[in-house]
N, C-alpha and C. Protein backbone atom coordinates (compact mmCIF):
# COMPACT_ATOMS: atom_id res chain seq x y z
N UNK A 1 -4.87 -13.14 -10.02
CA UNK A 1 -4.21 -12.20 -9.15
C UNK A 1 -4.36 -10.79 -9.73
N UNK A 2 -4.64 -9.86 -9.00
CA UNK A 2 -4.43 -8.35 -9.42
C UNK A 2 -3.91 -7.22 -8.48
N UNK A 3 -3.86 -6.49 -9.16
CA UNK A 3 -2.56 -5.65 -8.53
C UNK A 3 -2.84 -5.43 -7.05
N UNK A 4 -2.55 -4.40 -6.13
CA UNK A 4 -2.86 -3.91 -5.19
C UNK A 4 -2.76 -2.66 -5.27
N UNK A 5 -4.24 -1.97 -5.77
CA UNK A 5 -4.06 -0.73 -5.88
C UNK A 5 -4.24 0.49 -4.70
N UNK A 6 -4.92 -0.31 -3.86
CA UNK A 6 -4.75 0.61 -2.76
C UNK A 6 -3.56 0.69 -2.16
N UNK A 7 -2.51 -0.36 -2.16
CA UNK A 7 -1.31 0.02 -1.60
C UNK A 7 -0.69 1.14 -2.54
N UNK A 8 -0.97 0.30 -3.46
CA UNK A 8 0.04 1.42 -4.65
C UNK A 8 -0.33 3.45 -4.68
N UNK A 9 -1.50 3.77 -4.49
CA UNK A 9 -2.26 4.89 -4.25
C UNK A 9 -1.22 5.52 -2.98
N UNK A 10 -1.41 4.53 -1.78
CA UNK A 10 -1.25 4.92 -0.74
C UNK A 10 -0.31 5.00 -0.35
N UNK A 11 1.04 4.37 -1.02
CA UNK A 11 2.24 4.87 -1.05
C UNK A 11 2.72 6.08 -1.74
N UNK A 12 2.18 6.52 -2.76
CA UNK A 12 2.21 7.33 -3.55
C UNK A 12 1.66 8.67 -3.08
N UNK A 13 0.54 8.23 -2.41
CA UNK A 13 -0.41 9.50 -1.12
C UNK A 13 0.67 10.18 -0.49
N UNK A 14 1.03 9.05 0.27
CA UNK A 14 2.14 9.52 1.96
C UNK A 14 3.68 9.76 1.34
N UNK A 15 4.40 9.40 0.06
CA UNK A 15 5.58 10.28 0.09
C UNK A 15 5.20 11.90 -0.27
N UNK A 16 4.29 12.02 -0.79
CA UNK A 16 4.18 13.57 -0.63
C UNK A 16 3.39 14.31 0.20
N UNK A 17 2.62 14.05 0.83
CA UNK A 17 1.77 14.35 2.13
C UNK A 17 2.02 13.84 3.45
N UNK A 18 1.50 14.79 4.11
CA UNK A 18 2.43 14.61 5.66
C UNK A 18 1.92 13.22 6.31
N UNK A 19 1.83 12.84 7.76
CA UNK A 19 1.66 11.97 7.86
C UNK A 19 0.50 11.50 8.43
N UNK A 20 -0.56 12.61 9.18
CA UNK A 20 -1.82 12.83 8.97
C UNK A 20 -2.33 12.72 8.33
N UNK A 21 -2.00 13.25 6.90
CA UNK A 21 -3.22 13.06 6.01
C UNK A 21 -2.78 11.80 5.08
N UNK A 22 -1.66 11.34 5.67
CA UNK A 22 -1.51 9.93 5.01
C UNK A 22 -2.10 8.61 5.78
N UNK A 23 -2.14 8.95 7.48
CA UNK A 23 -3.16 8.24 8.35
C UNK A 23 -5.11 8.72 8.29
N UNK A 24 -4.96 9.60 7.82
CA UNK A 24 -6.74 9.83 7.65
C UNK A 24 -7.19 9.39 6.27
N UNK A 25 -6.25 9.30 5.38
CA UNK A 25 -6.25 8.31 3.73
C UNK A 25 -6.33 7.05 4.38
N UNK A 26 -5.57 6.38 5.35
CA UNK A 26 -5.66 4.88 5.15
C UNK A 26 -6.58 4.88 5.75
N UNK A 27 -6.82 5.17 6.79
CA UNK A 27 -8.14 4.80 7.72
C UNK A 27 -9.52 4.83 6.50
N UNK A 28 -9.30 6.21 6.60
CA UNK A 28 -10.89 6.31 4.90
C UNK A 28 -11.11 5.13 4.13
N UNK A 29 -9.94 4.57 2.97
CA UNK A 29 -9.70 3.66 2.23
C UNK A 29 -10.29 2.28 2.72
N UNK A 30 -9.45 2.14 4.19
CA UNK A 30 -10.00 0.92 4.43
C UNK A 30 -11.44 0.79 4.95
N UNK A 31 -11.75 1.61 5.76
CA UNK A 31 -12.91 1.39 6.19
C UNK A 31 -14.18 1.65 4.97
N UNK A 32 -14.04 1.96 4.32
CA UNK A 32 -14.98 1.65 2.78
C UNK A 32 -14.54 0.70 1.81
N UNK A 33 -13.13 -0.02 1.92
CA UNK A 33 -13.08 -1.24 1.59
C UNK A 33 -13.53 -2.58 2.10
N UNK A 34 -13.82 -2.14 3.54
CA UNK A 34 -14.36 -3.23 4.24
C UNK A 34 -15.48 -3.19 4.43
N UNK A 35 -15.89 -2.11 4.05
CA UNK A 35 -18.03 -1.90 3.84
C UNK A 35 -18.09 -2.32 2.83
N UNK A 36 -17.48 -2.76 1.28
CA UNK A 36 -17.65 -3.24 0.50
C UNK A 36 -17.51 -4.06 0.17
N UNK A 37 -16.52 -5.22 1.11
CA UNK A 37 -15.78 -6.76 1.39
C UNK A 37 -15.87 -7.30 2.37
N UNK A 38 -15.98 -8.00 2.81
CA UNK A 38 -16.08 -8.90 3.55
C UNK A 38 -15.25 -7.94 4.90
N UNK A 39 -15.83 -8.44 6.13
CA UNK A 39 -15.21 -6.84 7.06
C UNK A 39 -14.07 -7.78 8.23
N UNK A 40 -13.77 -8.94 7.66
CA UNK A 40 -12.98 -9.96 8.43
C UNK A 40 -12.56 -10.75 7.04
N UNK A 41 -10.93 -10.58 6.66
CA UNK A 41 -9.84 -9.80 8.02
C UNK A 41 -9.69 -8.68 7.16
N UNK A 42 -10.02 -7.66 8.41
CA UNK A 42 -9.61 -6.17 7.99
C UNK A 42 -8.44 -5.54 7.00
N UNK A 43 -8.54 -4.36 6.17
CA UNK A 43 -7.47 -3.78 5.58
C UNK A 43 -7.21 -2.57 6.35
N UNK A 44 -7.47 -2.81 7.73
CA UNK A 44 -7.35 -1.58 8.41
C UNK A 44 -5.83 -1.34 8.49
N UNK A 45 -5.70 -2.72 9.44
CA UNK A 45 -4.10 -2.87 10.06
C UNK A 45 -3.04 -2.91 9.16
N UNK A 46 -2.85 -3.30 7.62
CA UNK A 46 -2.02 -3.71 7.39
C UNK A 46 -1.79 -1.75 6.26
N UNK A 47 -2.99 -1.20 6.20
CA UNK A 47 -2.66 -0.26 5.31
C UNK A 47 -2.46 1.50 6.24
N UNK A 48 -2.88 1.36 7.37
CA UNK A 48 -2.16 1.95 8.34
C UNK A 48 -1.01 1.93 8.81
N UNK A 49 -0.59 0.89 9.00
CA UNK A 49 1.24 0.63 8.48
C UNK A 49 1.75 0.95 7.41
N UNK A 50 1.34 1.10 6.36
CA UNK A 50 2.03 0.96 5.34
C UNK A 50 2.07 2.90 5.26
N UNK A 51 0.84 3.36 5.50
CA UNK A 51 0.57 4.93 6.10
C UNK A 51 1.50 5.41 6.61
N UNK A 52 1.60 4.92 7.73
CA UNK A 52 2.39 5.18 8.74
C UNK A 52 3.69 5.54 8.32
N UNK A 53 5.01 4.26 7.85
CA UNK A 53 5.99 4.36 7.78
C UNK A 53 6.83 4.83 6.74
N UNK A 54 5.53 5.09 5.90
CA UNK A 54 5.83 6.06 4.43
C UNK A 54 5.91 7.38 4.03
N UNK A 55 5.19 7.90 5.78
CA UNK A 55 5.21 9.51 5.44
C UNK A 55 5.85 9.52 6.66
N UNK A 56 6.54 11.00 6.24
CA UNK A 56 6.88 11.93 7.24
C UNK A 56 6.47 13.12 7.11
N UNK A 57 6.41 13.99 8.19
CA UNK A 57 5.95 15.59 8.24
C UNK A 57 6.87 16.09 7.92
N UNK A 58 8.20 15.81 8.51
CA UNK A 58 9.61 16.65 8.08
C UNK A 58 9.93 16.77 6.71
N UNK A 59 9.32 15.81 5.64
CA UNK A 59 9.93 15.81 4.03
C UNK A 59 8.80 15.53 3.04
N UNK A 60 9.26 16.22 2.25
CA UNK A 60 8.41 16.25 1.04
C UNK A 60 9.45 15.90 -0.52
N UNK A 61 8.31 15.15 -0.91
CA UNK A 61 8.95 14.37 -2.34
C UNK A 61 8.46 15.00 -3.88
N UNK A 62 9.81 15.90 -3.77
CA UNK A 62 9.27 17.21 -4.74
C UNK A 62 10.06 16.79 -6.20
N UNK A 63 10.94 15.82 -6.01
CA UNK A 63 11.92 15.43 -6.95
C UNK A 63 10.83 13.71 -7.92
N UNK A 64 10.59 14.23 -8.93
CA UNK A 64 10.42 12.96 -10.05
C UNK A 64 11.27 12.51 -10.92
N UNK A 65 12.09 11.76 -10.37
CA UNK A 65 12.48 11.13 -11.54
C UNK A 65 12.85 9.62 -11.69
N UNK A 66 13.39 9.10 -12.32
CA UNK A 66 14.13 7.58 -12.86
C UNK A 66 14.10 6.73 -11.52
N UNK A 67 15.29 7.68 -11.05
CA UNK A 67 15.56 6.90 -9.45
C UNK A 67 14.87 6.87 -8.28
N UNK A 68 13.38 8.10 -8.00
CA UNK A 68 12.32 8.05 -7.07
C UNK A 68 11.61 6.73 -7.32
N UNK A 69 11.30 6.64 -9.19
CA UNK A 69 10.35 5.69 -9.51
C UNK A 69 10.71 4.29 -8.60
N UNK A 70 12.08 4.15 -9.51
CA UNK A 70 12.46 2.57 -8.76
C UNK A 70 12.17 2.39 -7.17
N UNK A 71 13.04 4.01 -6.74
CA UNK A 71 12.54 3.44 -5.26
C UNK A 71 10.95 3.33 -4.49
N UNK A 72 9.84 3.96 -5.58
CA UNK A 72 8.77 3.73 -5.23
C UNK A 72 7.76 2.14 -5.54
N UNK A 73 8.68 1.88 -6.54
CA UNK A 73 8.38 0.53 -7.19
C UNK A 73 8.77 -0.58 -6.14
N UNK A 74 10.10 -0.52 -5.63
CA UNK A 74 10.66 -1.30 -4.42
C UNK A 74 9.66 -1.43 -3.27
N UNK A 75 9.31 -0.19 -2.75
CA UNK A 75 8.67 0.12 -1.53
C UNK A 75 6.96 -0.65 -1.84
N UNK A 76 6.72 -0.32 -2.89
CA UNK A 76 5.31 -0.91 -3.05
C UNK A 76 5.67 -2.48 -3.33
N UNK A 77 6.36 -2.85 -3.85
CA UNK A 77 6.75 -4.46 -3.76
C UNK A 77 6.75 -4.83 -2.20
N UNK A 78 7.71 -4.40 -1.36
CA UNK A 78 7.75 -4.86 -0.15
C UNK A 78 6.29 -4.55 0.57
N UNK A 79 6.23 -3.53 0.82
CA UNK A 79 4.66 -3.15 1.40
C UNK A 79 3.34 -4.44 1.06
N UNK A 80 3.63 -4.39 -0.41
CA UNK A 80 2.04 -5.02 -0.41
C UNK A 80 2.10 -6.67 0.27
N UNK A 81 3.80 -6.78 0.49
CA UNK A 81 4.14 -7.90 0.81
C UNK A 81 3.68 -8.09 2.44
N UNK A 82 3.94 -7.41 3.15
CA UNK A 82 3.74 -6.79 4.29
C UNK A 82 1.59 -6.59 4.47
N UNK A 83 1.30 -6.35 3.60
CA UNK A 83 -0.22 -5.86 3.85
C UNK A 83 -0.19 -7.16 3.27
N UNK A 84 -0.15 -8.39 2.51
CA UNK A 84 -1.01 -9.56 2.25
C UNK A 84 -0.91 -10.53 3.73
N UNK A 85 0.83 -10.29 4.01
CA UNK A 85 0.86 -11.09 5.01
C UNK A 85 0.17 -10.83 6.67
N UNK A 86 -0.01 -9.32 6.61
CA UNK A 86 -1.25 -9.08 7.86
C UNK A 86 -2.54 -9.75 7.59
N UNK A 87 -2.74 -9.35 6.37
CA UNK A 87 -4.39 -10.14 6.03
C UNK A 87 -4.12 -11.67 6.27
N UNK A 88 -3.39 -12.73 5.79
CA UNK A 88 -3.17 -13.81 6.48
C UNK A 88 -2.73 -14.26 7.58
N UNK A 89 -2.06 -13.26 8.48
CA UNK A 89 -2.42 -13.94 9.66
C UNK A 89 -3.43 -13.61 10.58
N UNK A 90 -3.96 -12.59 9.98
CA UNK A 90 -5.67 -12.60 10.44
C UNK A 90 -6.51 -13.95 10.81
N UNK A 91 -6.52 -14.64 9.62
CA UNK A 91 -6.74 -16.22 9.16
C UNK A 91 -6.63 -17.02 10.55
N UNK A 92 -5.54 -16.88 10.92
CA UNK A 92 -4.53 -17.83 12.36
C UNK A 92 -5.67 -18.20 13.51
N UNK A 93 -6.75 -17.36 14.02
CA UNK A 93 -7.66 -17.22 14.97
C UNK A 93 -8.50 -18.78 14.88
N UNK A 94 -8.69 -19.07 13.23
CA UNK A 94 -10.42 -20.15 12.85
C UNK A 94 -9.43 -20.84 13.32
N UNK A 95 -8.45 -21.20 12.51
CA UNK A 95 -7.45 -22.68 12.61
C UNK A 95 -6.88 -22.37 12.59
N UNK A 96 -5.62 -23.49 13.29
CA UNK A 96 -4.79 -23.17 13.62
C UNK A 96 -4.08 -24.18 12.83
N UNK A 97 -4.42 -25.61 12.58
CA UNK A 97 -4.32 -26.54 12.02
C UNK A 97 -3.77 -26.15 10.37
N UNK A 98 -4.21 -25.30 9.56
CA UNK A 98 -4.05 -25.38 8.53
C UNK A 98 -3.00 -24.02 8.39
N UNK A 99 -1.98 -23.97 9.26
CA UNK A 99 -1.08 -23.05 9.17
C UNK A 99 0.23 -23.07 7.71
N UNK A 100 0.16 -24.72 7.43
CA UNK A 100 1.29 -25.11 6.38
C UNK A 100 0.50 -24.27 4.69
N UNK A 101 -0.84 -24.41 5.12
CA UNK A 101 -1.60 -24.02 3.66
C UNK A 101 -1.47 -23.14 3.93
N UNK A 102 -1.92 -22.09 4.44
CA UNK A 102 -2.00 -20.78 4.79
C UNK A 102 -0.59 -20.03 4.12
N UNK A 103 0.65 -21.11 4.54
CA UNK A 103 1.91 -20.58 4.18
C UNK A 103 2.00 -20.52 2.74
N UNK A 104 1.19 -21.65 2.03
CA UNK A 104 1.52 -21.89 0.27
C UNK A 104 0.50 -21.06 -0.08
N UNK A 105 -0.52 -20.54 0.65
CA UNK A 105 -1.20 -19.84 -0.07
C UNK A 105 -0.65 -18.54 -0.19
N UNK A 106 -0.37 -17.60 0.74
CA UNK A 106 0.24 -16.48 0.90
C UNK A 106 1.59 -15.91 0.13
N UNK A 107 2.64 -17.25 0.23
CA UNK A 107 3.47 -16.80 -0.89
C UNK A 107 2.64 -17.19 -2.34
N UNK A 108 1.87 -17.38 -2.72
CA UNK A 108 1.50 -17.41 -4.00
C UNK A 108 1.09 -16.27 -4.27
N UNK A 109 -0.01 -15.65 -3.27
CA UNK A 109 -0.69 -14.71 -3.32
C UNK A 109 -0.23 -13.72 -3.30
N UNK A 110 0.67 -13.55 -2.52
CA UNK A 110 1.34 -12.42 -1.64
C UNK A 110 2.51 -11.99 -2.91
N UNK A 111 3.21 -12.78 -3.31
CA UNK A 111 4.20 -12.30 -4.51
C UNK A 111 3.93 -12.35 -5.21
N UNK A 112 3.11 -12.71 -6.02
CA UNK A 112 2.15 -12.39 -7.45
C UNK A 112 1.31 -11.29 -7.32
N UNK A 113 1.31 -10.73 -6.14
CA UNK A 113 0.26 -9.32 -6.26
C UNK A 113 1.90 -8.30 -5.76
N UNK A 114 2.14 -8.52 -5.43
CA UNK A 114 3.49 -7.60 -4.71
C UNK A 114 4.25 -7.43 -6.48
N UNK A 115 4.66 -8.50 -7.41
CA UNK A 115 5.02 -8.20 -8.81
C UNK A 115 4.04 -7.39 -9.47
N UNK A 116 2.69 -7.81 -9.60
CA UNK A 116 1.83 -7.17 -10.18
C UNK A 116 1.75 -5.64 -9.63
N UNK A 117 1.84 -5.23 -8.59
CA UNK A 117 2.03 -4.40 -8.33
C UNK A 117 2.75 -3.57 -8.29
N UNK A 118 3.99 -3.86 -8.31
CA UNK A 118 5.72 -3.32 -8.74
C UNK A 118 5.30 -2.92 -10.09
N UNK A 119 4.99 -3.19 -10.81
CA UNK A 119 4.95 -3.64 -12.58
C UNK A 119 3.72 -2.14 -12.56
N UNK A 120 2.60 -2.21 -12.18
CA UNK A 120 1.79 -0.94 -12.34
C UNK A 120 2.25 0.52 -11.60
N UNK A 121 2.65 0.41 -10.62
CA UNK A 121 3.23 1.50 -9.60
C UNK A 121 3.44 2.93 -10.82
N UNK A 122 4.68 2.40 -11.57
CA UNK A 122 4.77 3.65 -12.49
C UNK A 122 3.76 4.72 -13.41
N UNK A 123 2.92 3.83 -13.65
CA UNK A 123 1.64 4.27 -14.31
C UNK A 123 0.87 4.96 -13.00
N UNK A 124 0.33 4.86 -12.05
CA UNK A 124 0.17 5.98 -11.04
C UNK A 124 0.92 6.45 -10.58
N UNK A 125 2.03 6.11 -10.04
CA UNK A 125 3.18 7.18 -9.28
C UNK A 125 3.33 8.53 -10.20
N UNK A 126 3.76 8.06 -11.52
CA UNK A 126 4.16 8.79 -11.85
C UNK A 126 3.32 10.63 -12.64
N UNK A 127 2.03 10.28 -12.93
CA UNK A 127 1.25 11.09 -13.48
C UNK A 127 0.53 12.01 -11.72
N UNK A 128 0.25 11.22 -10.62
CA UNK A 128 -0.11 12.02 -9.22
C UNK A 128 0.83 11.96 -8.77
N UNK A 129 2.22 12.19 -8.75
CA UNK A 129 3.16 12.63 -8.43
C UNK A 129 3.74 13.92 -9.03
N UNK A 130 3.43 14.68 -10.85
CA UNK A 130 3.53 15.65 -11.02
C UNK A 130 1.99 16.40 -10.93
N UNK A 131 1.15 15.75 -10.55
CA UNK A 131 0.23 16.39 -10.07
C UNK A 131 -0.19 17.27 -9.04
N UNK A 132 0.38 16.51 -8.00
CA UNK A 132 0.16 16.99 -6.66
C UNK A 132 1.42 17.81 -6.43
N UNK A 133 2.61 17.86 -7.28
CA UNK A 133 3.42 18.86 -7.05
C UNK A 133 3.03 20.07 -7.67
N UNK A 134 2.49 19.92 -8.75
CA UNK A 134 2.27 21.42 -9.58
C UNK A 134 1.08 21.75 -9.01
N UNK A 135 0.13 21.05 -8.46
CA UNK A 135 -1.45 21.77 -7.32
C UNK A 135 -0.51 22.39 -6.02
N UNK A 136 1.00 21.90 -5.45
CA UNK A 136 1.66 22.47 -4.35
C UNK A 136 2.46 23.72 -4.95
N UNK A 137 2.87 23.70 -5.76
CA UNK A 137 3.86 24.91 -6.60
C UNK A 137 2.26 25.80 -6.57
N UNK A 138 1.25 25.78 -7.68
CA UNK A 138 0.56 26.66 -7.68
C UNK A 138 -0.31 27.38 -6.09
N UNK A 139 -0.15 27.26 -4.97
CA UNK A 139 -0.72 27.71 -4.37
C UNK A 139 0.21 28.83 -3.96
């Protein structure tokens, strides 16, 4: 299992950028993840959501500290939970029959990358998070 670093990026993208350029990040991301993987089942859908409901235009996340982290750590736990389980029911279309596996596979998969991912979050959140504030202060 390994992390999910494009969720983790892309949460980290859209609390400080509006919500455009947090929908023209996911779209980008995925569609060159899927020129590079297998192009079924897409990372379109599940990381456009995750785009989506993470930014807003109205607010910006100018504050780093202790208590952003956790709540960015949370949000990328649930999310990637959310983006494994779109990619599996992608799956649902071949068979339909093997819906019980599908289920043991996904929570295996799905929460062992959603921890793994919680667990790294801080190590990027936190270094492009005073990044992209001090490239916004300096202009």
């Amino acid at each position: 299992m390994a992390p999910n670093w494009l969720v983790i990026w892309l949460v980290t993208w859209s609390l400080s950028h509006t919500r455009a350029q947090s929908l023209v990040a996911a779209v980008s991301i995925s569609l060159v993840l899927d020129a590079l993987s297998s192009s079924y089942p897409t990372h379109l859908l599940g990381l456009v959501i995750v785009a989506y409901f993470n930014s807003d235009s109205r607010r910006k996340n100018d504050l780093v500290s202790f208590n952003s982290i956790i709540l960015v750590v949370l949000r990328v736990f649930f999310w990637t939970l959310v983006v494994e389980a779109i990619m599996a029911l992608q799956y649902l279309p071949f068979n339909i029959d093997f819906i019980h596996e599908l289920w043991l596979r996904y929570q295996r998969i799905g929460l062992s990358s959603a921890v793994i991912s919680s667990l790294w979050t801080p190590v990027i959140y936190w270094p492009l998070s005073r990044w992209w504030l001090y490239q916004s202060r300096k202009k």
